[in-house]
Structure formats: C-alpha cells, structure tokens
Protein backbone atom coordinates (compact mmCIF):
# COMPACT_ATOMS: atom_id res chain seq x y z
CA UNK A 1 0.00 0.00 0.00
CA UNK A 2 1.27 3.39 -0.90
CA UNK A 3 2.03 5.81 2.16
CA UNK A 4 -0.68 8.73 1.74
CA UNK A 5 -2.90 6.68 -0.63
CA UNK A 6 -5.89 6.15 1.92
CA UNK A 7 -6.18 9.68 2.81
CA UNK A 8 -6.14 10.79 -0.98
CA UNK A 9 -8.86 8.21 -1.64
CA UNK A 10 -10.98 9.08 1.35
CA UNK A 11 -11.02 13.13 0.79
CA UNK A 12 -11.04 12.99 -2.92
CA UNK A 13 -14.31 10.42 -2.64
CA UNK A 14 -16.22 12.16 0.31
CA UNK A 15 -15.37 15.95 -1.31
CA UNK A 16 -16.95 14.47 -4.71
CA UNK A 17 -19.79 12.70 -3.08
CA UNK A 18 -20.49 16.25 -1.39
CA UNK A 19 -20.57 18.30 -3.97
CA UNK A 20 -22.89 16.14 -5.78
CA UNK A 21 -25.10 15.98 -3.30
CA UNK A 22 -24.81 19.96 -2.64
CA UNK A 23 -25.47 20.33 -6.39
CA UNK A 24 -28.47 17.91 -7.12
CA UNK A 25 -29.64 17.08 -3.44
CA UNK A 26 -31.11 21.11 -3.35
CA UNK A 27 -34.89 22.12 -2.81
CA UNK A 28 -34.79 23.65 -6.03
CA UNK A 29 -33.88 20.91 -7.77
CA UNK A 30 -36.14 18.81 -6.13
CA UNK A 31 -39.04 21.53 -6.73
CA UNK A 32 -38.31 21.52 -10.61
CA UNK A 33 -38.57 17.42 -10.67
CA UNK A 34 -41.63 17.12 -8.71
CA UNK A 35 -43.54 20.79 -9.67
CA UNK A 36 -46.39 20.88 -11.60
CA UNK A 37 -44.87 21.04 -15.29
CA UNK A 38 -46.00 20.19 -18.23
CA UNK A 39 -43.40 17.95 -19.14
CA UNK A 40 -43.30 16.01 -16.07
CA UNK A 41 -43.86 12.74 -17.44
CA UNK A 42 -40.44 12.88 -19.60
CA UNK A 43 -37.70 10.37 -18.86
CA UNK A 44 -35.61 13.40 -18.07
CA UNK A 45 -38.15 14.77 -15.72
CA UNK A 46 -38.02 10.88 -13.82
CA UNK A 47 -33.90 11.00 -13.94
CA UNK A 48 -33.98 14.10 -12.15
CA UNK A 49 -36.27 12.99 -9.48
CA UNK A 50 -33.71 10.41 -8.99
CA UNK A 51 -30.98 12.52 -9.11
CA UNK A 52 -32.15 14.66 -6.87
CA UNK A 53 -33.23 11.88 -3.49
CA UNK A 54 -30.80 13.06 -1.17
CA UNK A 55 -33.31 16.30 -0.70
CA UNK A 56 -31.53 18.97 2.22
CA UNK A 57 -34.22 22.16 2.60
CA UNK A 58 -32.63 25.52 3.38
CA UNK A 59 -36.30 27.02 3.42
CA UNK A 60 -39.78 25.36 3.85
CA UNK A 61 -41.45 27.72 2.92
CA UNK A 62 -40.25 28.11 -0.51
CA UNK A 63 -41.60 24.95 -1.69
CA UNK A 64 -45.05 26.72 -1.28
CA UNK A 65 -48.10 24.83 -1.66
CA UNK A 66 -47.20 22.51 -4.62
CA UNK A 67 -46.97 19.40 -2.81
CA UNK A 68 -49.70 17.26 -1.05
CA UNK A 69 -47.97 18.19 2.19
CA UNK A 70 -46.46 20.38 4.09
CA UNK A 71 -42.38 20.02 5.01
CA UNK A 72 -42.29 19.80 8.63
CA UNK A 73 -39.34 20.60 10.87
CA UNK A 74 -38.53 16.41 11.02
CA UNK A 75 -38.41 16.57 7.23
CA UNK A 76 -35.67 18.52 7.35
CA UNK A 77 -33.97 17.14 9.87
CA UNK A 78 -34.16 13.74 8.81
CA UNK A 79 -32.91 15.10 5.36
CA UNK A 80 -29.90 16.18 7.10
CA UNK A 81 -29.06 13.73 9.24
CA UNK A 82 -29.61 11.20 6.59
CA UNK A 83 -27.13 13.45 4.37
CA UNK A 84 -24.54 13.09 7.45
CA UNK A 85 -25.00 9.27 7.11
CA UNK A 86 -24.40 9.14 3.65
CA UNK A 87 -21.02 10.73 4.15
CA UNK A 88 -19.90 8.79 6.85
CA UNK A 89 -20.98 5.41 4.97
CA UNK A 90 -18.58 6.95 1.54
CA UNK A 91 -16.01 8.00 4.04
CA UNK A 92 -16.02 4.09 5.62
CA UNK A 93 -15.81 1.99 2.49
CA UNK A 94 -13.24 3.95 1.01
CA UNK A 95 -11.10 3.82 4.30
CA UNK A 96 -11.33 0.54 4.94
CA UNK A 97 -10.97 -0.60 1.23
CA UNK A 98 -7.97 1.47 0.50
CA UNK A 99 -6.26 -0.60 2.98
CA UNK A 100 -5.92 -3.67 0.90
CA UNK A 101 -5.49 -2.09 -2.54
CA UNK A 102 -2.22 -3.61 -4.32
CA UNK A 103 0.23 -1.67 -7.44
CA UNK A 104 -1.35 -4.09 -10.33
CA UNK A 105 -5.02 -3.18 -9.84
CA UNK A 106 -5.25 -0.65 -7.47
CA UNK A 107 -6.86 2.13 -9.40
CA UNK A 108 -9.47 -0.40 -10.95
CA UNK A 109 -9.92 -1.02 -7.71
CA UNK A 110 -10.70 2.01 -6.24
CA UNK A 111 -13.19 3.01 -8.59
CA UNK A 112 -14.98 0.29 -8.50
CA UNK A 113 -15.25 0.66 -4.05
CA UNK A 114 -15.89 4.40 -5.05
CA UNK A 115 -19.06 3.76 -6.51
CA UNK A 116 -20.13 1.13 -4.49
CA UNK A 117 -19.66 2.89 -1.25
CA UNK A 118 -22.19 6.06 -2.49
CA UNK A 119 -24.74 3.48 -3.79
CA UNK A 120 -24.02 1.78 -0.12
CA UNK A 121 -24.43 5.64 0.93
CA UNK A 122 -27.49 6.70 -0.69
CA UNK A 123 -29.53 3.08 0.50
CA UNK A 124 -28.67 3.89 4.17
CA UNK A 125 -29.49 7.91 3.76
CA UNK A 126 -33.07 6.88 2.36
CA UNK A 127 -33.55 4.20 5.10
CA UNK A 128 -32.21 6.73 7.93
CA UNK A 129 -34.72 9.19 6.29
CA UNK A 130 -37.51 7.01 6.49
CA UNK A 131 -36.69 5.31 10.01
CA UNK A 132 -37.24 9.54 10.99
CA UNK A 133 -40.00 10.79 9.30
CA UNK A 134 -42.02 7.74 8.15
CA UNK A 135 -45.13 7.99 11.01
CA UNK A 136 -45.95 11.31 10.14
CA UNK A 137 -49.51 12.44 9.10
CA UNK A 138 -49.68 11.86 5.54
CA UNK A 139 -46.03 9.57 4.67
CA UNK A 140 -47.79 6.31 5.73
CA UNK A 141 -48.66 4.48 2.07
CA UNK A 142 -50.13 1.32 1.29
CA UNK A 143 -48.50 -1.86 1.76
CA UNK A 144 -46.23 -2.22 4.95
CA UNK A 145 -43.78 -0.37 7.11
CA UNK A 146 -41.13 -3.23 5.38
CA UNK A 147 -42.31 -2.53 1.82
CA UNK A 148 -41.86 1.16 2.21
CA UNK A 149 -38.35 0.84 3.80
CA UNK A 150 -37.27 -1.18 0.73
CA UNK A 151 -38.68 0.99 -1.43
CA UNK A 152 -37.10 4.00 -0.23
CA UNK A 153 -34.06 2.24 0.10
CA UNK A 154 -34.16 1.60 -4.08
CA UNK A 155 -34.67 5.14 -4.68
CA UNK A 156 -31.46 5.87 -3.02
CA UNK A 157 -29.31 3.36 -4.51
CA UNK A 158 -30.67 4.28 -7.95
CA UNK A 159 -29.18 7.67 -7.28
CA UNK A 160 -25.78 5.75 -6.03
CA UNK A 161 -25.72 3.64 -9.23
CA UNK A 162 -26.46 7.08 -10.98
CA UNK A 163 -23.86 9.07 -9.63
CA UNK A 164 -21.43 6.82 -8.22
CA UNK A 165 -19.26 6.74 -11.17
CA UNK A 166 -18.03 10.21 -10.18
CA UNK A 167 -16.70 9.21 -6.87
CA UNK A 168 -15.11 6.52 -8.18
CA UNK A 169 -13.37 8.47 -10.60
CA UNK A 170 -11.98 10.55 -7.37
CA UNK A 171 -11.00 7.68 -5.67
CA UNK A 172 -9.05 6.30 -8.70
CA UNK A 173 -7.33 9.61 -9.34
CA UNK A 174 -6.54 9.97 -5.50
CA UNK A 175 -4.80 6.84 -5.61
CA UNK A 176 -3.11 7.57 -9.16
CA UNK A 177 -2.21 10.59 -7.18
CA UNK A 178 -0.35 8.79 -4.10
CA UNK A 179 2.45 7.76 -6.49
CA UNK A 180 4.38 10.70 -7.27
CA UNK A 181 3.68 11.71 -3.22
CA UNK A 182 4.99 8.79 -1.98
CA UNK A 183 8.25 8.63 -3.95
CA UNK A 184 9.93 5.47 -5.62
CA UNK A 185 9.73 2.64 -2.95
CA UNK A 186 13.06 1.20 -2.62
CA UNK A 187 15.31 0.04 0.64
CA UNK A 188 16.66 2.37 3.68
CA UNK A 189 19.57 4.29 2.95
CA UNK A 190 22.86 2.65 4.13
CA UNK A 191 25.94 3.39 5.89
CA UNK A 192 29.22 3.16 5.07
CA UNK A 193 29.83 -0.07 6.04
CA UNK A 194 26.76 -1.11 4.30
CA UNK A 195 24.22 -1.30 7.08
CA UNK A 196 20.87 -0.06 6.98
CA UNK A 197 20.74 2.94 8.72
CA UNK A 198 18.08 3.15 11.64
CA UNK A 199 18.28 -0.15 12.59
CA UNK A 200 18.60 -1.60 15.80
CA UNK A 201 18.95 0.55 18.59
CA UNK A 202 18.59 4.22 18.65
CA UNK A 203 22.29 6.60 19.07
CA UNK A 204 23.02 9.74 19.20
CA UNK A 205 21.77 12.40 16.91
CA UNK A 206 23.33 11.93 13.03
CA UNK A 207 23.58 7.96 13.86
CA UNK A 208 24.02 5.82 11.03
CA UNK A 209 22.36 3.25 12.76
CA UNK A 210 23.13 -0.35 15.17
CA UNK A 211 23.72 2.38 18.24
CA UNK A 212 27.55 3.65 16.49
CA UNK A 213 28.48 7.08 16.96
CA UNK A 214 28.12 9.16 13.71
CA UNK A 215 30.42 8.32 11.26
CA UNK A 216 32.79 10.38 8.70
CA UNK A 217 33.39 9.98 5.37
CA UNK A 218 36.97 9.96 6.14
CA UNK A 219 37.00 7.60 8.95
CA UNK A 220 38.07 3.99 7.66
CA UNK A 221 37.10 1.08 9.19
CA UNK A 222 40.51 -0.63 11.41
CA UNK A 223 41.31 -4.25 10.81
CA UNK A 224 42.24 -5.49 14.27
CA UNK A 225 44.43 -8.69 13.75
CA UNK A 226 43.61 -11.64 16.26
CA UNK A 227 45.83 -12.51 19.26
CA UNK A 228 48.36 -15.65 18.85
CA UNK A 229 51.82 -16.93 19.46
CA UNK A 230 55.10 -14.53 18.08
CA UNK A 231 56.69 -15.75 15.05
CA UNK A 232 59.59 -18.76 15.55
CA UNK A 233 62.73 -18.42 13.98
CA UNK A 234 62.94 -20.34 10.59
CA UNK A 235 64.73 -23.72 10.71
CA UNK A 236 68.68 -24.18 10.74
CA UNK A 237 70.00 -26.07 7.44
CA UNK A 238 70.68 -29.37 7.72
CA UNK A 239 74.46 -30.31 8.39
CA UNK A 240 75.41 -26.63 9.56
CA UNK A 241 77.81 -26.24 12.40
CA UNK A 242 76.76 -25.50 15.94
CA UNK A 243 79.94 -22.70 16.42
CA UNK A 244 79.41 -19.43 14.77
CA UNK A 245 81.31 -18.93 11.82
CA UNK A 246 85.32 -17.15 11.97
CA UNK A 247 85.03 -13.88 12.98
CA UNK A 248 82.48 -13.77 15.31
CA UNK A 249 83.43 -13.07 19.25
CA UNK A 250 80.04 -13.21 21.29
C-alpha cells in the first residue's frame, strides 16, 4: 500500500460525493422534478427525481403549496441527518478498502469501491430518512412499514448507481495521485559499512544506525588482527655447524 494513498482516496471520494449531493440534493432541484410542469412525465423529468433523493431544505417555505404536504421541521432534519450518514458510509468503504489495494489493480480497484460505497451511501441515507420521518400524518402508504423501507431504500441506490461513477473516478485519481507523493519505494539508505541505517537501537543524533556514533566519510574502518603466538625463527640447514662462523666473538 502506498504511504498517503488512503487519505487521498478518502477526501477525494467524500469531497466528490459532497458536492454532488450539494449540487443535485437542493430544494430547487427537487421543486423543478416534482412541480407541476407540463413535461413532467419525460424520462428526463423521472432522472432528475432520482438525481435529486438526497433532498436537504434551506427554506420550507419556498416549496409553497405545490406538494400534497407540508415540510415539517422532522423533514428537514431527517434530510440532514440522513445526508450526514451518507457521508460517513462513503467515508467508511473507502477507508477501509484502501487498505488492501495492491500496485497491479489498485486504481481499478478504487473506482470500483468508489461507486459502491455512495450506492451503499445513498440506501442507508433513504432508510435513515424514512426510520425519521415515516409515522408522520400523511407519509404512511399502502402496503407495509417493510415494503416502504425497501422501497425508499431503491430510490437511493438508484441515485448511487447514478452518480457513483463520479466518486469513483476521485477515488481512482486519488490513488493515481499517491504515487508521485509517496516517492519510488526502494530500501533504507545505508551506511558506510553497508548497514541499513536506523536499525537496531537508537544513538546519538546523526547515527548511522546499530547504536555507532556518527560516522565520517573519512573515517576507515581498522582491521584489528587476532591474538596468537610470536613468530619462531625459521629452521637451521641441515648439516650446519653449531659454532658461529670465523670472525664472530660473542
């Protein structure tokens, strides 16, 4: 795993996933998919109701009387607190999928968890939504409270499996983006004498490592010769005399 990679993949993903959310998740967007209009039963008209599930309301009472209810004050704060969910789910795949990404198919990789994690993201924000707001006057439907819940929970991963592609795009290029970061990957520098330096135990400042002082470049190492016997005298010839030859007076 690249050094740096899993924070790159987590703040690229989560920045995407909120500024898609920020962009389509709006009360005016919302207003212009489900507003009276006269073109409302277009496929574009349905793709934008999709588009725009994760719904956040800055003002109630700008979505006037166009709607068979009233917002309420739990609307919106189910809307937001589902929101929060969504970007803690993104945030949580990524993080804990980054961690096993490898060099051959790492990128591939990450796109693919990128996408999955706001589809993963969008599910949970609709069921959070509904767990919230669902026994209100008028948001009870036919069928039961487990029907609904699944049903809410499609709408939300159809907007995941719409605009997941974009997150997983910023994951990818967050973890394309960890290699020139991160530097070639290679061994520790060594010392002179070959050693890795910073291994074994800590010296003082400037060590080169295995607890030595710090080294110069100038400093060779000294071959210490082991301990033994002094050298004997070579042998005599054979046949020489024992007396010292003429001449010599002791």
């Amino acid at each position: 795993m690249r050094p740096g990679a899993t924070k790159r993949i987590v703040v690229s993903g989560t920045v995407v996933a909120f500024l898609i959310v920020a962009g389509l998740g709006n009360q005016w967007v919302f207003k212009e998919a489900w507003g009276a209009s006269s073109d409302r039963d277009e496929w574009y008209t349905d793709l934008l109701r999709f588009l725009s599930h994760p719904l956040w309301i800055a003002d109630k009472g700008d979505l006037g009387d166009e709607f068979r209810f009233s917002f309420t004050t739990r609307d919106v704060t189910s809307g937001y607190v589902g929101i929060a969910v969504l970007f803690v789910v993104v945030a949580a795949v990524l993080a804990a999928a980054a961690r096993g990404l490898n060099e051959r198919a790492g990128g591939f990789v990450a796109f693919v968890v990128g996408w999955f994690a706001l589809v993963l993201g969008g599910a949970l924000h609709a069921l959070t939504v509904f767990a919230i707001a669902y026994d209100q006057d008028g948001r009870r439907h036919e069928g039961s409270g487990f029907h609904s819940a699944m049903t809410a929970m499609q709408a939300g991963a159809h907007f995941g499996l719409l605009t997941g592609w974009l997150v997983g795009l910023a994951a990818a290029a967050g973890y394309a983006g960890s290699r020139g970061a991160a530097g070639p990957i290679g061994y520790p520098p060594s010392n002179i004498y070959g050693q890795p330096a910073g291994y074994g135990l800590p010296g003082a400042p400037g060590n080169l490592g295995y607890g030595l002082p710090p080294q110069s470049p100038h400093d060779a190492p000294t071959t210490i010769r082991p301990a033994g016997p002094p050298p004997s005298a070579p042998p005599r010839p054979t046949g020489a005399p024992d007396t010292p030859p003429g001449g010599y007076r002791p």
